[in-house]
Protein backbone atom coordinates (compact mmCIF):
# COMPACT_ATOMS: atom_id res chain seq x y z
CA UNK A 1 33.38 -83.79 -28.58
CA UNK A 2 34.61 -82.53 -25.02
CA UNK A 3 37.97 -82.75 -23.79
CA UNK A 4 38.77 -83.94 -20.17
CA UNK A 5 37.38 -81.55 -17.49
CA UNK A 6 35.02 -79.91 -19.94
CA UNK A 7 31.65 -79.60 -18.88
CA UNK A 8 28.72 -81.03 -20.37
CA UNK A 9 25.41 -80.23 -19.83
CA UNK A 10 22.03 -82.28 -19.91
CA UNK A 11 20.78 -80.65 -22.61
CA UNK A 12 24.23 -81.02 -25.00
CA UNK A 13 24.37 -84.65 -24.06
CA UNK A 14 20.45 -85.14 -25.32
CA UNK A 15 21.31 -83.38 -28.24
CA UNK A 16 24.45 -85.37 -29.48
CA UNK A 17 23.68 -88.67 -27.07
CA UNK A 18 25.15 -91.46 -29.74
CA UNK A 19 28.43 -88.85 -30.33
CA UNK A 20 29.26 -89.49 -26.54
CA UNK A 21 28.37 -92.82 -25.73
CA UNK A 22 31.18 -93.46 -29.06
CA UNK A 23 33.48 -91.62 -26.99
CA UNK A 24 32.79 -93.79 -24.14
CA UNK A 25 32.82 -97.10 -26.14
CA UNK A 26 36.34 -95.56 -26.73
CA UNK A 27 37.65 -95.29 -23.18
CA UNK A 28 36.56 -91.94 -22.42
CA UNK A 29 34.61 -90.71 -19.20
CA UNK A 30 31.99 -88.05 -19.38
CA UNK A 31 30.77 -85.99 -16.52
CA UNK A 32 27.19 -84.40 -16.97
CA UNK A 33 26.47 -81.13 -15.35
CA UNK A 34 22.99 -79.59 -14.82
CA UNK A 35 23.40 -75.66 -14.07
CA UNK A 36 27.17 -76.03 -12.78
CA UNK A 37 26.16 -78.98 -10.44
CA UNK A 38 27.48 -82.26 -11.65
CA UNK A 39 25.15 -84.78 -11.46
CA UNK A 40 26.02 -88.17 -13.05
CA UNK A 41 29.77 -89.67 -14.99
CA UNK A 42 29.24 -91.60 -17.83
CA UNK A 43 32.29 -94.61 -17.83
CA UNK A 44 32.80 -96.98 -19.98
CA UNK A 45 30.94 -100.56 -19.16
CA UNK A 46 33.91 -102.94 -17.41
CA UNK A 47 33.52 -106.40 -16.98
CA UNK A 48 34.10 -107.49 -13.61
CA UNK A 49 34.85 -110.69 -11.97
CA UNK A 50 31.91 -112.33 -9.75
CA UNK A 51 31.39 -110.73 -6.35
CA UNK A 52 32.20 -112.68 -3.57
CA UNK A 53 30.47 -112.69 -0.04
CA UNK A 54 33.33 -113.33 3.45
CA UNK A 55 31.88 -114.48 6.48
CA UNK A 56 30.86 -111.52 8.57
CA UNK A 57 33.28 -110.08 11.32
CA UNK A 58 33.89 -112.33 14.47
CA UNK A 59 32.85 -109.57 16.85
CA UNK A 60 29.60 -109.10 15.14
CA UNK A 61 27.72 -112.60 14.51
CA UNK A 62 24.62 -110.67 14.51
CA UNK A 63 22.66 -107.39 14.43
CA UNK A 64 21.94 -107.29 17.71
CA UNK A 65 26.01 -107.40 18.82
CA UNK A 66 26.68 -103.76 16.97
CA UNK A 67 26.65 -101.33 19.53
CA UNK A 68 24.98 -98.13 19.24
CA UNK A 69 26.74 -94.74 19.07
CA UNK A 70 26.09 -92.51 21.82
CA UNK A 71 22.30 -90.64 21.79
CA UNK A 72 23.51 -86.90 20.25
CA UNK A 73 22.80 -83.96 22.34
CA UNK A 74 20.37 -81.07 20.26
CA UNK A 75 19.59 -77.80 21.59
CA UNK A 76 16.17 -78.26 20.26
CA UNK A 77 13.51 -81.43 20.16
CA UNK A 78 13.29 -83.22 16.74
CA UNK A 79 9.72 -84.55 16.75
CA UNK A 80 8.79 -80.49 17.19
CA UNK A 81 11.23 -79.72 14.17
CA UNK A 82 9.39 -82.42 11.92
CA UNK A 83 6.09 -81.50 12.76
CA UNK A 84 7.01 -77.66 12.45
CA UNK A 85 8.14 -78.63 8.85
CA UNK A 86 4.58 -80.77 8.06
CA UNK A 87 2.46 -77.84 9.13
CA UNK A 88 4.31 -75.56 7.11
CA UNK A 89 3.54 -76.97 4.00
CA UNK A 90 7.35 -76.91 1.81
């Protein structure tokens, strides 16, 4: 089984999938890597209490009242960029 900070990779965890999710049932947290890059933690299930919904912000009663961040300045035009990237074929 892997200690803290160890790495475990997708294909180890397919391989020994029940060992783990013991280790999990126990307390422990697992972190799965694929090629160096983590990509998911395993944690042990927690039952929480029921989520509860506030009344939104006074300033914002709708949508509509958000204001909008300032348009960003680019050096080059988007639409061109996306249809560059279309044609291109990746």
């Amino acid at each position: 089984m892997s200690e803290p900070g160890e790495k475990i990779g997708v294909a180890e965890l397919k391989a020994r999938l029940s060992e783990y999710l013991r280790a999990v049932r126990a307390g422990r947290e697992i972190t799965v890597y694929d090629r160096d890059q983590p990509i998911a933690r395993i944690v042990p299930y927690a039952v929480g209490g029921a989520l509860t919904v506030r009344e939104p912000l006074a300033r914002y009663r709708t949508l509509a009242g958000v204001p909008l961040p300032p348009p960003v300045k680019l050096g080059v035009d988007p639409v061109a960029l996306l249809l560059e990237d279309r044609q291109s074929g990746r």
